[in-house]
PDB file of N, CA and C in Angstrom:
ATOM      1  N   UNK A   1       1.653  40.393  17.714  1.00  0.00           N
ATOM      2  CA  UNK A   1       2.375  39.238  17.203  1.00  0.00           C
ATOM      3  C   UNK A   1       3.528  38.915  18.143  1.00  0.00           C
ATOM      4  N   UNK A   2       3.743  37.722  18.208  1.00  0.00           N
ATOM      5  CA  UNK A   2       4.885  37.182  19.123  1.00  0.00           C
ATOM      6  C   UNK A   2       6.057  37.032  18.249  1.00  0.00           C
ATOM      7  N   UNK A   3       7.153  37.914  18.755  1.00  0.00           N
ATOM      8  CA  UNK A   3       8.370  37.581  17.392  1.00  0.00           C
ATOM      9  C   UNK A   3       8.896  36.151  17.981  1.00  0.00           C
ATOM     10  N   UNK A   4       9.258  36.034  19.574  1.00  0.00           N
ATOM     11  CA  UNK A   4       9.815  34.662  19.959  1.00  0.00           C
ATOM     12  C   UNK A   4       9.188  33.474  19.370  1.00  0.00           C
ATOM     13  N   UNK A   5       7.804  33.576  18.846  1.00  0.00           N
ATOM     14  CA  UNK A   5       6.869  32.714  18.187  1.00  0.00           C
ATOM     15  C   UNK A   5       7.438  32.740  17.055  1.00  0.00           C
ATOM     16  N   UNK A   6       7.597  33.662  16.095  1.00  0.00           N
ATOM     17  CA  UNK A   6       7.753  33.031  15.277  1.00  0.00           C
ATOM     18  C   UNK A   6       9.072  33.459  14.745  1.00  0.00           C
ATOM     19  N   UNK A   7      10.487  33.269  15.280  1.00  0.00           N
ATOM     20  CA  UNK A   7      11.904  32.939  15.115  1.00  0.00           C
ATOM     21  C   UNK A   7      11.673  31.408  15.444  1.00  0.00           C
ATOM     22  N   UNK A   8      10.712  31.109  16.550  1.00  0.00           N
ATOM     23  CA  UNK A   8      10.967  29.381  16.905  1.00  0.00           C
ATOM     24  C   UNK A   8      10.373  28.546  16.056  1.00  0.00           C
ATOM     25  N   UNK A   9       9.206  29.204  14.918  1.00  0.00           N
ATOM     26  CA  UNK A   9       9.160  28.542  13.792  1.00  0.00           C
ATOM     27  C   UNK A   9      10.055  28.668  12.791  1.00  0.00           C
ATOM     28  N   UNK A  10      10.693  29.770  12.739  1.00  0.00           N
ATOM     29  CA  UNK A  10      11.491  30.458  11.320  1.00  0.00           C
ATOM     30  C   UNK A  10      13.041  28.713  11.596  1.00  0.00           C
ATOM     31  N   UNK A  11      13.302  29.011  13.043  1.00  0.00           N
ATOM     32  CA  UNK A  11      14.252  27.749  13.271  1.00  0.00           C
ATOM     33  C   UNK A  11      14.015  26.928  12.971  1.00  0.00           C
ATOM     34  N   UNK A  12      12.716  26.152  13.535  1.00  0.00           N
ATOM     35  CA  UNK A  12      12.543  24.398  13.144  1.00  0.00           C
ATOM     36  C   UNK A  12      11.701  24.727  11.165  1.00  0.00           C
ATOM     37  N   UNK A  13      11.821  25.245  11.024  1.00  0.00           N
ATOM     38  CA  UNK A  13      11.680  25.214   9.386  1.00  0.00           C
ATOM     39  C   UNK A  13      13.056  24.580   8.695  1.00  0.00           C
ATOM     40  N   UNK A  14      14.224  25.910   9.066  1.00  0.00           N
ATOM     41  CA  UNK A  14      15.432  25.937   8.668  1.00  0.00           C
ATOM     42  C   UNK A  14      16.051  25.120   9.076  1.00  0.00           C
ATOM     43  N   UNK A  15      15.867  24.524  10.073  1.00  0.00           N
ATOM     44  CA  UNK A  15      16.612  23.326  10.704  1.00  0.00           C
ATOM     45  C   UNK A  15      15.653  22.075  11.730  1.00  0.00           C
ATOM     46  N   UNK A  16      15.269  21.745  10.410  1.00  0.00           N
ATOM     47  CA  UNK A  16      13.701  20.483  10.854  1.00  0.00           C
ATOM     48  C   UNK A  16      14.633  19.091  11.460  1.00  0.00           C
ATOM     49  N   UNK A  17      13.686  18.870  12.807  1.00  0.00           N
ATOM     50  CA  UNK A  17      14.424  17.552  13.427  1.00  0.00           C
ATOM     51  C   UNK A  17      13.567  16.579  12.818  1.00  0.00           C
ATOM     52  N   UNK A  18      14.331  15.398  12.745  1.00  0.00           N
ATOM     53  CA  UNK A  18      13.570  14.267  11.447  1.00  0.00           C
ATOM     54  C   UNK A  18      13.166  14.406  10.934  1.00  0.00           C
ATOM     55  N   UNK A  19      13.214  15.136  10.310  1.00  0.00           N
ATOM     56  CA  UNK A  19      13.465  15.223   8.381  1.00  0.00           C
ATOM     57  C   UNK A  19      14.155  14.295   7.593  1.00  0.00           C
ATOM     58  N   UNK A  20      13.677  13.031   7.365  1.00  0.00           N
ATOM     59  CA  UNK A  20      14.092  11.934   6.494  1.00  0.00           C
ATOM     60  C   UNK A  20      13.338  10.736   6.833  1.00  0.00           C
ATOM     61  N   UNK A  21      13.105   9.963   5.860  1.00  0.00           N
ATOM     62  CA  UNK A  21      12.093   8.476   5.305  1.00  0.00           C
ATOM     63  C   UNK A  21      13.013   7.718   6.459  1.00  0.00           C
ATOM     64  N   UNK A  22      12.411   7.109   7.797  1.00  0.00           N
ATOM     65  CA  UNK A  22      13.127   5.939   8.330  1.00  0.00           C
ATOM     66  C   UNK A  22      12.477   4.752   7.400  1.00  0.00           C
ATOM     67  N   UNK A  23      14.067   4.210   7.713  1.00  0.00           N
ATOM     68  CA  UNK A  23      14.246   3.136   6.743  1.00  0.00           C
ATOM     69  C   UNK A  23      13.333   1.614   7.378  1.00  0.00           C
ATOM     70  N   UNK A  24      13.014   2.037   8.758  1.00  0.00           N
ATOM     71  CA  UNK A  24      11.839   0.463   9.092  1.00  0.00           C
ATOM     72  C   UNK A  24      11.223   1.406   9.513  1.00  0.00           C
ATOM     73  N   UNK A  25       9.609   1.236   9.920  1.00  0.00           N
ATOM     74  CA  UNK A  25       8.602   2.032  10.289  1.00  0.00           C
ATOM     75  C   UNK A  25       7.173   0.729  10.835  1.00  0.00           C
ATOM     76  N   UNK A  26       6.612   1.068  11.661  1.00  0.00           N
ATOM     77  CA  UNK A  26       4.969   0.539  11.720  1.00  0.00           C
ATOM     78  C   UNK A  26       4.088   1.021  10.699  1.00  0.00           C
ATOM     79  N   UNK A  27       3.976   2.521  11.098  1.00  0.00           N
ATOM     80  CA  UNK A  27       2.817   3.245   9.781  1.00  0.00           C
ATOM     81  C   UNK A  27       3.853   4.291   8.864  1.00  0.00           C
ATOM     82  N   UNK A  28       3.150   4.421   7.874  1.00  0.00           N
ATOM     83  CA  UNK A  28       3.645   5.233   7.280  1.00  0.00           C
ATOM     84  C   UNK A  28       2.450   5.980   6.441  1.00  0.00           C
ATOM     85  N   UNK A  29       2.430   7.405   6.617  1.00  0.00           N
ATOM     86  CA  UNK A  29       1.182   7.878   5.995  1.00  0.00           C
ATOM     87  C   UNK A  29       1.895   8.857   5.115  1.00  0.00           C
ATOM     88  N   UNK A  30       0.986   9.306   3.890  1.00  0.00           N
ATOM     89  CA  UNK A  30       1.574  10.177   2.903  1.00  0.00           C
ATOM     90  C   UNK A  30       0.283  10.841   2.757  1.00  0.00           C
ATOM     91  N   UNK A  31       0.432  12.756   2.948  1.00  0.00           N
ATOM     92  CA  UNK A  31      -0.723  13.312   3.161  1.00  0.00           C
ATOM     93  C   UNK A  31      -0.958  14.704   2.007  1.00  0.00           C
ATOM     94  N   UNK A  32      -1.178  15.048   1.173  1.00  0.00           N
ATOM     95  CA  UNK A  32      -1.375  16.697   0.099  1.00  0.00           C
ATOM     96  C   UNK A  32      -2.225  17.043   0.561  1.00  0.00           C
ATOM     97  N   UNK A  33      -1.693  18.374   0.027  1.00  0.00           N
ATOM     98  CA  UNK A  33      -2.690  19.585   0.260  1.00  0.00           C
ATOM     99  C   UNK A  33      -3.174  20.681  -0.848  1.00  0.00           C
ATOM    100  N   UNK A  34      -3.690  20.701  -2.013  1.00  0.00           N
ATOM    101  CA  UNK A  34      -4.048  21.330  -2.607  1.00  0.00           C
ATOM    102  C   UNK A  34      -3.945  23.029  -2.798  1.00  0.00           C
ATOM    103  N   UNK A  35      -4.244  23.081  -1.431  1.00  0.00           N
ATOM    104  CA  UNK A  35      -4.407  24.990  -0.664  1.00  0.00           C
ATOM    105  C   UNK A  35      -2.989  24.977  -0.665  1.00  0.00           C
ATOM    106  N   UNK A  36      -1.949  24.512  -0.040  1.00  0.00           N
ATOM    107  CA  UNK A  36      -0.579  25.166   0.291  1.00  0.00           C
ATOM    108  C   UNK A  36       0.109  24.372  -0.360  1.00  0.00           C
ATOM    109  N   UNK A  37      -0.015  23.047  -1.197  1.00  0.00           N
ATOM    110  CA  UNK A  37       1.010  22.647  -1.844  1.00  0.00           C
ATOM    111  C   UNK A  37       1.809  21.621  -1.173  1.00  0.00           C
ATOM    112  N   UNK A  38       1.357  21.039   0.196  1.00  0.00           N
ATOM    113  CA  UNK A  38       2.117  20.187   0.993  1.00  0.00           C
ATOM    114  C   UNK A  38       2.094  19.047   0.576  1.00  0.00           C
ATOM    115  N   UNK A  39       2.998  18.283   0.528  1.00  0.00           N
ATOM    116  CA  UNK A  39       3.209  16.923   0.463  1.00  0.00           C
ATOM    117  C   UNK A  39       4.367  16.582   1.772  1.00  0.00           C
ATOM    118  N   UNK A  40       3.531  15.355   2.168  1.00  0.00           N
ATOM    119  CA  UNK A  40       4.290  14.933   3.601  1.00  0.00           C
ATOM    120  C   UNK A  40       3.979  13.302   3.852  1.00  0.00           C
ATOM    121  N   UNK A  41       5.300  13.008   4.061  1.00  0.00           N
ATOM    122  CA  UNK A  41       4.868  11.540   3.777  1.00  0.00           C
ATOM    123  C   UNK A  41       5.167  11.147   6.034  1.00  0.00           C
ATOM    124  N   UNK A  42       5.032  11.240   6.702  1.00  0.00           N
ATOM    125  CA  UNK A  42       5.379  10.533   8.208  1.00  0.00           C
ATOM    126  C   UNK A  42       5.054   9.017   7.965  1.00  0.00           C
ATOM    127  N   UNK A  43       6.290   9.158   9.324  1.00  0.00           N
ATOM    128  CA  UNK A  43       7.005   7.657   9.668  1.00  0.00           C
ATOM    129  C   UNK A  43       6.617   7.292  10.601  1.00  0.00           C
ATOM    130  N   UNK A  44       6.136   6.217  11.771  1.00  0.00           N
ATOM    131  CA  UNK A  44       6.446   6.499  12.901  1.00  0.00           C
ATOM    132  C   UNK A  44       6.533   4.729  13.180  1.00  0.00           C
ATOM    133  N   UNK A  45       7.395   4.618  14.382  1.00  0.00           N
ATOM    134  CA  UNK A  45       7.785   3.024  14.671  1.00  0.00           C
ATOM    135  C   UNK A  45       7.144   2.990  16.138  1.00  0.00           C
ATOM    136  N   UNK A  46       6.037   1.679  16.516  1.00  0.00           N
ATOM    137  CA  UNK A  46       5.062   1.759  17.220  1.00  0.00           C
ATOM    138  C   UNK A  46       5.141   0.439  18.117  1.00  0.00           C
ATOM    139  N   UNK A  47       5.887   0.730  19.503  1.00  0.00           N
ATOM    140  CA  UNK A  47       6.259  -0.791  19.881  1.00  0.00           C
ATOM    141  C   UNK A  47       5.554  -0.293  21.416  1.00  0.00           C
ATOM    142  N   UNK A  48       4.996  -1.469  21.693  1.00  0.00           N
ATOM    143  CA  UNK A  48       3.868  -1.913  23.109  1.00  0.00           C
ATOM    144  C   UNK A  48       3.217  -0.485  23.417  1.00  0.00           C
ATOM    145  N   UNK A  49       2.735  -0.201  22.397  1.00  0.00           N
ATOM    146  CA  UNK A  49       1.553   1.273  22.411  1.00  0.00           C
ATOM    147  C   UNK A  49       2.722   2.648  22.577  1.00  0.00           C
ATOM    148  N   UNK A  50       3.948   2.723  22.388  1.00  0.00           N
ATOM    149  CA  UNK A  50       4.117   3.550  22.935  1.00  0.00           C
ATOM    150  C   UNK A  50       5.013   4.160  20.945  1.00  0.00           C
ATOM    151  N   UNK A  51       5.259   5.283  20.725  1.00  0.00           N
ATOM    152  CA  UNK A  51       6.105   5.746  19.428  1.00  0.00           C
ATOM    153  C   UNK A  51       7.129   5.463  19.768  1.00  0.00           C
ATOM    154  N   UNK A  52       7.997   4.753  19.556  1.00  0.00           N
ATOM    155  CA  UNK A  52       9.580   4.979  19.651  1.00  0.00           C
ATOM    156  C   UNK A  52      10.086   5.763  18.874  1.00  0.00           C
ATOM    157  N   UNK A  53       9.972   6.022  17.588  1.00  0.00           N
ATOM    158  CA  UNK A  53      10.406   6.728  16.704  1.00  0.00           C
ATOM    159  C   UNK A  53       9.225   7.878  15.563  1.00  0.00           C
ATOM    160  N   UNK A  54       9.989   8.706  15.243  1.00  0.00           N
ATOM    161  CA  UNK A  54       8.790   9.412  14.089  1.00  0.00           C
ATOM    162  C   UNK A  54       9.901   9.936  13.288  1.00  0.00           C
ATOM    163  N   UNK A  55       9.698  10.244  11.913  1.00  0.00           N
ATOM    164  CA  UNK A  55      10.242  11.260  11.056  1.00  0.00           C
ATOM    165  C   UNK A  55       9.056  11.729  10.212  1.00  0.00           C
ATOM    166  N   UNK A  56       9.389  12.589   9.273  1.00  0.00           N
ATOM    167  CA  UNK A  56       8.994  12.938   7.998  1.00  0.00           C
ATOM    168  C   UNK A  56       9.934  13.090   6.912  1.00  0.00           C
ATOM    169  N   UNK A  57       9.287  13.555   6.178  1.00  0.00           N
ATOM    170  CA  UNK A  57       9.952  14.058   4.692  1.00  0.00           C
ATOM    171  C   UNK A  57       8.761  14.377   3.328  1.00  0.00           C
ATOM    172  N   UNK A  58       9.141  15.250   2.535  1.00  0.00           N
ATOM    173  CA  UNK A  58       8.521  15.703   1.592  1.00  0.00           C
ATOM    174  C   UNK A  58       8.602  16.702   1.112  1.00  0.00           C
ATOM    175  N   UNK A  59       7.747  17.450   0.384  1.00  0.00           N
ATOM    176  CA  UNK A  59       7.899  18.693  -0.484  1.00  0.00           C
ATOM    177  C   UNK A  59       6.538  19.538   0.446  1.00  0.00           C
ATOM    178  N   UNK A  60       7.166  20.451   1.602  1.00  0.00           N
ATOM    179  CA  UNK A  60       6.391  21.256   2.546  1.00  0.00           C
ATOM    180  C   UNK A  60       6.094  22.665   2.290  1.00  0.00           C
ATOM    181  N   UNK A  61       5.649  23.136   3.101  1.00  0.00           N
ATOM    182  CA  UNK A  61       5.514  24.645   3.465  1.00  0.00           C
ATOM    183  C   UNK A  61       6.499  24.998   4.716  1.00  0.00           C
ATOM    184  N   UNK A  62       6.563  26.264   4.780  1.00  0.00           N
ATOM    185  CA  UNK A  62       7.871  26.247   5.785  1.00  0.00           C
ATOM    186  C   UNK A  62       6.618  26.186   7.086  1.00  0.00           C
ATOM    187  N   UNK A  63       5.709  26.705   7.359  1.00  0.00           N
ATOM    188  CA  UNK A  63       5.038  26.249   8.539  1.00  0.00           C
ATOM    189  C   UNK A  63       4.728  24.755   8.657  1.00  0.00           C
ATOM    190  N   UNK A  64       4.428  23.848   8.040  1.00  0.00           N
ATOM    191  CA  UNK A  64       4.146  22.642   7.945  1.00  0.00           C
ATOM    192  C   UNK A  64       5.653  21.563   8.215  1.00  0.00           C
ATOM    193  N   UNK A  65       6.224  22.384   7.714  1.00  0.00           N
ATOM    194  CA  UNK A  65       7.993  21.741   7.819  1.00  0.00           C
ATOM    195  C   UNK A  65       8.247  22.015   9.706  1.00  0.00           C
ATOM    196  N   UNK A  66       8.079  23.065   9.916  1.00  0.00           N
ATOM    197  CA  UNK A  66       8.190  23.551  11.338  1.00  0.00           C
ATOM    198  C   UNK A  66       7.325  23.026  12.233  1.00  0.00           C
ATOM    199  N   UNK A  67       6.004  22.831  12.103  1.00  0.00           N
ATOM    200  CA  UNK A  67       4.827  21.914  12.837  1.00  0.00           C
ATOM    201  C   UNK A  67       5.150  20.258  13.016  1.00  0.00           C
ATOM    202  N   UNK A  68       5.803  19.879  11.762  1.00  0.00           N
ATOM    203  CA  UNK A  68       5.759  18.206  11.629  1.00  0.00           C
ATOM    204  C   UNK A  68       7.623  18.199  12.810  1.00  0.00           C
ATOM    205  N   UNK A  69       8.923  19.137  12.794  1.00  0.00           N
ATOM    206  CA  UNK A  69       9.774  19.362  13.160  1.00  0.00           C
ATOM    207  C   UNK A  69       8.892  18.728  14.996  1.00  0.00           C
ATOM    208  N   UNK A  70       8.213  20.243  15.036  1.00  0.00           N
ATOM    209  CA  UNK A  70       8.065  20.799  16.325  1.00  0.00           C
ATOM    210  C   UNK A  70       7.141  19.134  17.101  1.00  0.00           C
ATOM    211  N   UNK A  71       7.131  19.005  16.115  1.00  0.00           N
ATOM    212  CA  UNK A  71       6.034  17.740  17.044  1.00  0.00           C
ATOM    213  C   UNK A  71       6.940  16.373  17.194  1.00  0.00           C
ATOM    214  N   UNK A  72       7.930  16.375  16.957  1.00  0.00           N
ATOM    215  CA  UNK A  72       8.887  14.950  16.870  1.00  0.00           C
ATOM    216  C   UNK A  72       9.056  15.187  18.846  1.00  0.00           C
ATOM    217  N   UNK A  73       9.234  16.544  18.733  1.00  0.00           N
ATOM    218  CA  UNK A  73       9.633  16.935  20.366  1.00  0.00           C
ATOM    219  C   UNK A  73       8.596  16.177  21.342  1.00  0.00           C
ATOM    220  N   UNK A  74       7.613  16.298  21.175  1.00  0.00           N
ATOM    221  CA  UNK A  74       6.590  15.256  22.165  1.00  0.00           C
ATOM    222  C   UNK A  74       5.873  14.656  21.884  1.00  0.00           C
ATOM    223  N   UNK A  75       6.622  13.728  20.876  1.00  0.00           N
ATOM    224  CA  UNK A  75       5.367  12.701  20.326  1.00  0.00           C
ATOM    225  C   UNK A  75       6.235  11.475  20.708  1.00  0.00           C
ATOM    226  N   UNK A  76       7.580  11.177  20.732  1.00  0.00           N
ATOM    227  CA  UNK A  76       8.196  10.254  20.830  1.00  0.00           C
ATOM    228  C   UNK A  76       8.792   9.921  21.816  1.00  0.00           C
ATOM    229  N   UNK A  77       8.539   8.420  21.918  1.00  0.00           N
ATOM    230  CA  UNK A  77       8.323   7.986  23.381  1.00  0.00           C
ATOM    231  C   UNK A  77       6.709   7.945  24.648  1.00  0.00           C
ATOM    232  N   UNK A  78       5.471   8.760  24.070  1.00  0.00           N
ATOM    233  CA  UNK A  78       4.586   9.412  24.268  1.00  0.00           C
ATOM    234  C   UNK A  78       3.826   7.266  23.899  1.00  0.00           C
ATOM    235  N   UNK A  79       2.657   7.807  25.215  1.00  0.00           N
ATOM    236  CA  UNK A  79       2.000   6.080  24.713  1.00  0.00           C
ATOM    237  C   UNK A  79       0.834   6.775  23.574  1.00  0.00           C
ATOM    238  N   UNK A  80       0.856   6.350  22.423  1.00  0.00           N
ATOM    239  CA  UNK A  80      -0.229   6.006  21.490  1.00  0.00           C
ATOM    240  C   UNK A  80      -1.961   7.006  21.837  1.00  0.00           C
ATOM    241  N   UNK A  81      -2.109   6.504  22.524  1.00  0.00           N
ATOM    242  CA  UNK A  81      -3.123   7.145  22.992  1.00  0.00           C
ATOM    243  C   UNK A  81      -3.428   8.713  23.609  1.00  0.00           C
ATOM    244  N   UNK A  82      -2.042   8.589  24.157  1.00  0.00           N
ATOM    245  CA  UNK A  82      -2.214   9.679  24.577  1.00  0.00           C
ATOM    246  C   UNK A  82      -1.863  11.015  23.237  1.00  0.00           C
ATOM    247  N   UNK A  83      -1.303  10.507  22.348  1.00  0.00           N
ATOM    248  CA  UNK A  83      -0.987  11.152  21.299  1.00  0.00           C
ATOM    249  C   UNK A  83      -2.270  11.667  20.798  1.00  0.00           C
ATOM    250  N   UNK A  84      -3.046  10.371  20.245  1.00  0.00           N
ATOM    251  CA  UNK A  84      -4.156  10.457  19.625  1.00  0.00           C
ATOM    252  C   UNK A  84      -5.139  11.273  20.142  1.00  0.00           C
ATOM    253  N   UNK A  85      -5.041  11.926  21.590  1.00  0.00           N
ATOM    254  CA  UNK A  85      -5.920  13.021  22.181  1.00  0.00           C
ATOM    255  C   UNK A  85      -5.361  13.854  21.910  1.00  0.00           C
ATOM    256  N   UNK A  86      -4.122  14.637  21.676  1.00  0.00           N
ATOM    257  CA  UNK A  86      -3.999  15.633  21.233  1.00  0.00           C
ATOM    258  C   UNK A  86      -4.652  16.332  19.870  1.00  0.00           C
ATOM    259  N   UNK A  87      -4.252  17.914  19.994  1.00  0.00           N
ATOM    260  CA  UNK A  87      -4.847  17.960  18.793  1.00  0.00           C
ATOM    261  C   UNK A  87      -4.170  19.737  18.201  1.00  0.00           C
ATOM    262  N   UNK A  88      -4.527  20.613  17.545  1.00  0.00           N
ATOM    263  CA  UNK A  88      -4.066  21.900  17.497  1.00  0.00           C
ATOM    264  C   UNK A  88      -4.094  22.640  19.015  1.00  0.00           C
ATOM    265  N   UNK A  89      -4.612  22.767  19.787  1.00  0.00           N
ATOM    266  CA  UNK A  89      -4.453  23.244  20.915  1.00  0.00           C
ATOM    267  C   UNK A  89      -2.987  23.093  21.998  1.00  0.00           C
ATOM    268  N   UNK A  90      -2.872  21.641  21.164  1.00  0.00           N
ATOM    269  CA  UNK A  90      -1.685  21.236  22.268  1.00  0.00           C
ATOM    270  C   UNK A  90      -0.630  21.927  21.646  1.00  0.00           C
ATOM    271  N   UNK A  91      -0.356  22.471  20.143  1.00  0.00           N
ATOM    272  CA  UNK A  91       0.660  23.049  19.178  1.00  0.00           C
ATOM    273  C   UNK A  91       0.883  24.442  20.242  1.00  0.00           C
ATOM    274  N   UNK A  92      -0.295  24.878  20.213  1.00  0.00           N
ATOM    275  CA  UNK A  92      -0.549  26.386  21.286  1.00  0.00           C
ATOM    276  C   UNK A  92      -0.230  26.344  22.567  1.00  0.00           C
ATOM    277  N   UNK A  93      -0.498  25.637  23.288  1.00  0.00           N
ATOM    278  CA  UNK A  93      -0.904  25.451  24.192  1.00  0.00           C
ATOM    279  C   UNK A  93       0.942  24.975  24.485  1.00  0.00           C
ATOM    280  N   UNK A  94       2.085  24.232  23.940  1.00  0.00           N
ATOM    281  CA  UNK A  94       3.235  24.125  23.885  1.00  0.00           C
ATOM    282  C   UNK A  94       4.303  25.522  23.390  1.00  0.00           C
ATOM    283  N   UNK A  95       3.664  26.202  23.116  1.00  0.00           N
ATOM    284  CA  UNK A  95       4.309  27.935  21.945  1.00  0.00           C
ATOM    285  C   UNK A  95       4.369  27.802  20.975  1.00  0.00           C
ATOM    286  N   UNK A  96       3.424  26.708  20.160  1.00  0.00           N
ATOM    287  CA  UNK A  96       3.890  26.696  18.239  1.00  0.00           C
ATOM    288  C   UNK A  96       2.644  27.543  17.905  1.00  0.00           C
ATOM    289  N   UNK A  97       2.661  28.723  17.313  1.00  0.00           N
ATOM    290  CA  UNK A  97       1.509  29.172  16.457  1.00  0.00           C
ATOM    291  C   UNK A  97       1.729  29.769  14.935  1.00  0.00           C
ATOM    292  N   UNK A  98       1.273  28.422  14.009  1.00  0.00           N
ATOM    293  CA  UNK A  98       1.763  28.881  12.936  1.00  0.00           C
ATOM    294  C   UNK A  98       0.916  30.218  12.259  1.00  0.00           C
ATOM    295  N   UNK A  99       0.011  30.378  12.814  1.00  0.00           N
ATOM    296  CA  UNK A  99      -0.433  31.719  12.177  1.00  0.00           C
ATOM    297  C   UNK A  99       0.678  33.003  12.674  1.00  0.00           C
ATOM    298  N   UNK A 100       1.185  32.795  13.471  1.00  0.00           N
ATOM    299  CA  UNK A 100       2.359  33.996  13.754  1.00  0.00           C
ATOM    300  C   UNK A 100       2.905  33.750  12.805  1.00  0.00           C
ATOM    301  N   UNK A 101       3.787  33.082  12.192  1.00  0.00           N
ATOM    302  CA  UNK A 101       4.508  32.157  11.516  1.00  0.00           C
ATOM    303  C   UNK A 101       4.344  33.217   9.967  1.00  0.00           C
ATOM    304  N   UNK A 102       2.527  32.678   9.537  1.00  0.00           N
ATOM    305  CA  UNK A 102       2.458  33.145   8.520  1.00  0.00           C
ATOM    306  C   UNK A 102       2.033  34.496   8.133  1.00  0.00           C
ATOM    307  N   UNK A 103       1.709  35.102   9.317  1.00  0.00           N
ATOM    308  CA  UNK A 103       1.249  36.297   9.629  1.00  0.00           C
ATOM    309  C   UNK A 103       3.010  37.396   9.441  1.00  0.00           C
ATOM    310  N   UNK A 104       3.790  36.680   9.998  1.00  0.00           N
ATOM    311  CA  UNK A 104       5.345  37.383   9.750  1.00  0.00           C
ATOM    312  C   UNK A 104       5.814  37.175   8.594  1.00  0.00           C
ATOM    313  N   UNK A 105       5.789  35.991   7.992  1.00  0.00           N
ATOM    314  CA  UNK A 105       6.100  35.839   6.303  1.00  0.00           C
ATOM    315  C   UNK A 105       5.647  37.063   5.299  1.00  0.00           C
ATOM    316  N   UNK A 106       4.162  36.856   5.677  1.00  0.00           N
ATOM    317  CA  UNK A 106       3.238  38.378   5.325  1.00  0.00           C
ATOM    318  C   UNK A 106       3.998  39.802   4.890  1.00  0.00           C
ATOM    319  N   UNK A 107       4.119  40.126   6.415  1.00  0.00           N
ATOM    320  CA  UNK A 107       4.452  41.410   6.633  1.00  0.00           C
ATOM    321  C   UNK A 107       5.249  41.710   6.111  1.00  0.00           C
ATOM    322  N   UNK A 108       6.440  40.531   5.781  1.00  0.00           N
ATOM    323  CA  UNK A 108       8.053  40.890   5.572  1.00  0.00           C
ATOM    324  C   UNK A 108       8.355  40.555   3.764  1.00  0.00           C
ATOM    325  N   UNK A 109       7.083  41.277   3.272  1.00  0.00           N
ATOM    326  CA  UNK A 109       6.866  40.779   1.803  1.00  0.00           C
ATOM    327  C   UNK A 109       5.501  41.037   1.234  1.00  0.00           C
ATOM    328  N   UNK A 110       5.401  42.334   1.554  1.00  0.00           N
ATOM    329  CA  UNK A 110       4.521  43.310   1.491  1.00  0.00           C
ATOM    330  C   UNK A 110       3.866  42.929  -0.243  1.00  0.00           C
ATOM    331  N   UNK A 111       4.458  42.788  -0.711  1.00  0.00           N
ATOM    332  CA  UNK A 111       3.903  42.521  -2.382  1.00  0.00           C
ATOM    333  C   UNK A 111       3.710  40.992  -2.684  1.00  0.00           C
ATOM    334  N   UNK A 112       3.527  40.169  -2.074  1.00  0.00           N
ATOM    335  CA  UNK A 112       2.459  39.200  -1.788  1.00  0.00           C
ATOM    336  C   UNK A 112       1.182  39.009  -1.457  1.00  0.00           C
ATOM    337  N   UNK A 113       0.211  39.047  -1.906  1.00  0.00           N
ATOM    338  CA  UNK A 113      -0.525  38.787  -1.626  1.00  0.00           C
ATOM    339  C   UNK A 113      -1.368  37.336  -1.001  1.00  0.00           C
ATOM    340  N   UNK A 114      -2.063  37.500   0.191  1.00  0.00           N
ATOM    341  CA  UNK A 114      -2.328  36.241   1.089  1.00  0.00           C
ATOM    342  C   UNK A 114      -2.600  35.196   0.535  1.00  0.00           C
ATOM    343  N   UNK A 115      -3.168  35.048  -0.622  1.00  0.00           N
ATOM    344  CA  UNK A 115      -4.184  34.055  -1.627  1.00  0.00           C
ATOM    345  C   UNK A 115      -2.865  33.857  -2.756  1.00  0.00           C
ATOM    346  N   UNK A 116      -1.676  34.129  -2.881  1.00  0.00           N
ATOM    347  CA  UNK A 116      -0.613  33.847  -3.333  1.00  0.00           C
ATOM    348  C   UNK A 116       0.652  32.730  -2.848  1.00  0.00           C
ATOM    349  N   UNK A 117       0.783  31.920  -3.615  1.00  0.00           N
ATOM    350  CA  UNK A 117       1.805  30.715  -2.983  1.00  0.00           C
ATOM    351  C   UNK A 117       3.328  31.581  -3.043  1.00  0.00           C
ATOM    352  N   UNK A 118       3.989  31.406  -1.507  1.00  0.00           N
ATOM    353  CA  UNK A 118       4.969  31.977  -0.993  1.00  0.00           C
ATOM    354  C   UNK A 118       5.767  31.089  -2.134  1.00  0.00           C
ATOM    355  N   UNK A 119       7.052  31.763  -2.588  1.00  0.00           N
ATOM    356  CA  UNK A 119       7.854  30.721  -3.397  1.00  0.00           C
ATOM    357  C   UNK A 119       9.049  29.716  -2.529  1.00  0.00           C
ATOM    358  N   UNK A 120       8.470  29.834  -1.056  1.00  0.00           N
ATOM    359  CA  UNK A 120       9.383  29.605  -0.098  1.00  0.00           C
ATOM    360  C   UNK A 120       7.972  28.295   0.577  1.00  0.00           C
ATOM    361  N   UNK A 121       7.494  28.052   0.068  1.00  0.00           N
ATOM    362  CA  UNK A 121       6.068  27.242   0.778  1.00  0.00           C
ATOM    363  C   UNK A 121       5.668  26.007  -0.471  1.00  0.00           C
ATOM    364  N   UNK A 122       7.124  25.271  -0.096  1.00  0.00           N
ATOM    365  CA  UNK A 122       7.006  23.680  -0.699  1.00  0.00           C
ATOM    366  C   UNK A 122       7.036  23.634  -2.762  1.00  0.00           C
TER     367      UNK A 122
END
């Protein structure tokens, strides 16, 4: 397990960049999740193909809070397209791996069980 992996999620959890409903937007999508309990509504403002802006907000998981955080970092400003080729690899492939993430939550809470909702996970 990578601990630098996952302190750099444990951070953008605890301290998520855009985290809040912008008040003008192009799209706005609102997405649940049944399995973890996520609700996530993203923002993003979309001028001559390129993002100018993104946020979120909602009732998350702390990995999902940290993923939607971690991705404001290179999505904005990024042209459209090139976004839309990304995909989980690029999360990795940048140092986000939320299975470290949840794999350390785990460990550090031994009387949880995996198939159990963290009371810290939205």
């Amino acid at each position: 397990m990578n601990e630098e992996n996952g302190l750099l999620i444990q951070e953008y959890s605890k301290n998520p960049l855009q985290n809040f409903a912008l008040a003008t937007y192009t799209i706005k999508q609102h997405e649940g999740n049944f399995i973890c309990w996520d609700d996530i509504t993203v923002y993003l403002v979309i001028e001559d193909n390129k993002i100018q802006d993104y946020s979120f907000d909602g009732n998350c998981s702390t990995i999902t809070t940290a993923a939607a955080s971690f991705l404001s970092e290179f999505i904005i400003w990024e042209d459209i397209q090139t976004v839309l080729t990304r995909s989980y690899q690029t999360m990795l492939d940048k140092g986000f791996d939320p299975l470290v993430m949840m794999d350390s939550w785990l460990r550090s809470n031994p009387s949880v069980k995996s198939s159990e909702k963290p009371s810290n996970w939205g």
